[in-house]
Protein backbone atom coordinates (compact mmCIF):
# COMPACT_ATOMS: atom_id res chain seq x y z
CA UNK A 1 19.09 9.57 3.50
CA UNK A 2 18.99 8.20 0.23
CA UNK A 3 15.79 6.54 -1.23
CA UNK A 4 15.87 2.58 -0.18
CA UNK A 5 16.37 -0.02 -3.11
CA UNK A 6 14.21 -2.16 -1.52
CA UNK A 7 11.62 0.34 -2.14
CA UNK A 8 12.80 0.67 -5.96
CA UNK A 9 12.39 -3.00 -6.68
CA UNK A 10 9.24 -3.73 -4.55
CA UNK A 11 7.95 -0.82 -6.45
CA UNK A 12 9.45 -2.78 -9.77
CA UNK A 13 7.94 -6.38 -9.16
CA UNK A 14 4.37 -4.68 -8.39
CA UNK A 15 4.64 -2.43 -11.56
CA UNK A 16 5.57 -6.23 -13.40
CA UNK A 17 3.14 -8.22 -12.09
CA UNK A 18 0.45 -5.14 -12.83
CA UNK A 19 1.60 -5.72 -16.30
CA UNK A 20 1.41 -9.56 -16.63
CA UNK A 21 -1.71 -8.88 -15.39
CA UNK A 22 -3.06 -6.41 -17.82
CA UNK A 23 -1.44 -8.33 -20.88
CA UNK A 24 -2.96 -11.94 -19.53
CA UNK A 25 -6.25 -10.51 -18.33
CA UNK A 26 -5.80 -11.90 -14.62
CA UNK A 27 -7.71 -9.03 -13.27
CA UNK A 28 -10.88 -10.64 -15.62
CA UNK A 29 -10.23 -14.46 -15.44
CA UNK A 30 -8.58 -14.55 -11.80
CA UNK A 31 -11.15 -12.39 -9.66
CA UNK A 32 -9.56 -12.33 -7.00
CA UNK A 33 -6.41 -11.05 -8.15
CA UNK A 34 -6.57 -7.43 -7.22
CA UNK A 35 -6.85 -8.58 -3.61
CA UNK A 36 -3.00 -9.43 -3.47
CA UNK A 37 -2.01 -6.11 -5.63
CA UNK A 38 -4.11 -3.91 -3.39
CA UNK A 39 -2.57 -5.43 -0.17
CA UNK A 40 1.28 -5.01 -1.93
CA UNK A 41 -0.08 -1.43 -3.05
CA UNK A 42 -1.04 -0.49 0.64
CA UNK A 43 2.04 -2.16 1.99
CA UNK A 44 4.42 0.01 -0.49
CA UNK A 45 2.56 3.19 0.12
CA UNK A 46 3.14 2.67 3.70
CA UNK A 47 6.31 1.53 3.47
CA UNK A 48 6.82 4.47 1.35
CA UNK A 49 5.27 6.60 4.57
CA UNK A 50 7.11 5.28 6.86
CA UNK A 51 10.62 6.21 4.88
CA UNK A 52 9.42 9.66 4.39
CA UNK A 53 7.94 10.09 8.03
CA UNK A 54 11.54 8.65 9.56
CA UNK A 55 13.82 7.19 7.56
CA UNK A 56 14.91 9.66 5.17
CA UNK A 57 15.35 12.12 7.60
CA UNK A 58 17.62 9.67 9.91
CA UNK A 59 14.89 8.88 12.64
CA UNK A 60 13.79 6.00 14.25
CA UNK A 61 10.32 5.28 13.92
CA UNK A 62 9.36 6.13 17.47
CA UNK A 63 6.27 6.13 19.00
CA UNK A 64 3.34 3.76 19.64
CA UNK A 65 1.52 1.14 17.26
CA UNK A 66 -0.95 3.93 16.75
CA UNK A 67 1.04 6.57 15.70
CA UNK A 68 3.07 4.51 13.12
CA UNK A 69 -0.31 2.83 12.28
CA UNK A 70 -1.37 6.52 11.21
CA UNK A 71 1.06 7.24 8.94
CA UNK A 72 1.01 3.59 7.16
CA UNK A 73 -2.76 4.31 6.62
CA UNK A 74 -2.67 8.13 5.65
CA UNK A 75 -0.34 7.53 2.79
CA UNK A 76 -1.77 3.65 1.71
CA UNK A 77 -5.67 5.21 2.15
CA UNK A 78 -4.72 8.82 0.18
CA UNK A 79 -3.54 7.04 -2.88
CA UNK A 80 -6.05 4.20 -2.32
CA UNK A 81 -9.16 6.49 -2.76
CA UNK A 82 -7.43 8.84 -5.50
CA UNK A 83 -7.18 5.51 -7.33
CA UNK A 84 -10.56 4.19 -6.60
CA UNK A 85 -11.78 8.04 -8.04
CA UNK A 86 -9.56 7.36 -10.89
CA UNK A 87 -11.64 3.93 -11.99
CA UNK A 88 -14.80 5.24 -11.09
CA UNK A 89 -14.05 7.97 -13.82
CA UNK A 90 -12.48 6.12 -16.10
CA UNK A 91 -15.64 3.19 -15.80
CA UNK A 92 -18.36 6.02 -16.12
CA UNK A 93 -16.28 7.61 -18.91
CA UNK A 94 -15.55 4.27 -21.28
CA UNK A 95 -18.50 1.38 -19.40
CA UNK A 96 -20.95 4.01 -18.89
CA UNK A 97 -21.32 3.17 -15.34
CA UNK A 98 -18.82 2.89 -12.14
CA UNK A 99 -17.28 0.12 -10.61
CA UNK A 100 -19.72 -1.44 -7.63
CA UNK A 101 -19.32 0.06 -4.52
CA UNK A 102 -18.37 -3.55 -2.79
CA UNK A 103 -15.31 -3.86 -5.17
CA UNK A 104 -14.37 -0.05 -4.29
CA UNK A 105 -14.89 -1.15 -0.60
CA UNK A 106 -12.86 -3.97 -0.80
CA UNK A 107 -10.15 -2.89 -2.67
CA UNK A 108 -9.77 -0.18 -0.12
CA UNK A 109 -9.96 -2.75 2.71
CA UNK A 110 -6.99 -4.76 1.09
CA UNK A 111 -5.05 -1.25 0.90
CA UNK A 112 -5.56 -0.68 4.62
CA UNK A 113 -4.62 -4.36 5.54
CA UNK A 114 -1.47 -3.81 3.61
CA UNK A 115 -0.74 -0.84 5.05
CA UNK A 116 -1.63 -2.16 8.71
CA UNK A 117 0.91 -5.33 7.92
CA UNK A 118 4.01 -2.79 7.61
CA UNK A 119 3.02 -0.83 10.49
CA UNK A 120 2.69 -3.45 12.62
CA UNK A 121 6.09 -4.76 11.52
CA UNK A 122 7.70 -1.84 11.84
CA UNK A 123 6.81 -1.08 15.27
CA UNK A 124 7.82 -4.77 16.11
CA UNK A 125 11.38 -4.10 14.77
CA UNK A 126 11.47 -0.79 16.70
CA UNK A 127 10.49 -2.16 19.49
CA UNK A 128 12.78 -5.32 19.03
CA UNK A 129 15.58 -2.81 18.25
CA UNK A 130 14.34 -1.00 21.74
CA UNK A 131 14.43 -3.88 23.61
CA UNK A 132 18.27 -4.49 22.76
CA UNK A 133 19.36 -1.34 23.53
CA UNK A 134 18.38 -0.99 27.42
């Protein structure tokens, strides 16, 4: 199955916004900002999962909550922490010390409620989809 366009320009607005962000300093004068682009990180990641779990292989994502839950989190969490390991290098390297662990914590929190959101509304639309059928 061919890669979804919603996908392409999700992937598009977050990649935009990152770069608003970066030229207007939101991350520094808006703290909270990363909140929302962790949560549409996680959500695209498992979005992503889901599509390469399923989708692009023509299934129907089957299953319980739990089991669609786990892929959602295994790809939103395995990019989540290689990018938290990416700042904390990058901090040490050009700061000379790493980001606190409560921002790492949270940002990772917002990448797992992202990812949780899509799960959640997949499995709704499967089962919705189920539902119909019988």
């Amino acid at each position: 199955m061919q890669f979804p366009i919603t996908l392409v320009i999700f992937l598009v607005a977050i990649a935009l916004v990152n770069a608003f962000a970066d030229v207007y300093h939101w991350y520094w004068t808006m703290r909270w900002f990363d909140m929302p682009m962790h949560f549409a990180g996680g959500a695209w990641l498992a979005s992503f999962g889901v599509w390469w779990q399923y989708y692009r292989r023509g299934l129907v994502a089957t299953g319980g909550v739990l089991q669609i839950l786990g892929v959602c989190l295994v790809f939103a969490l395995s990019i989540g922490l290689l990018w938290e390991a990416y700042e904390a290098v990058v901090s040490f390297f050009t700061v000379g010390h790493m980001n606190a662990i409560k921002d790492t914590i949270g940002d990772l929190l917002f990448d797992i409620i992202g990812g949780t959101a899509v799960a959640i509304l997949v499995w709704a639309q499967t089962n919705k989809n189920n539902h119909y059928e019988t």
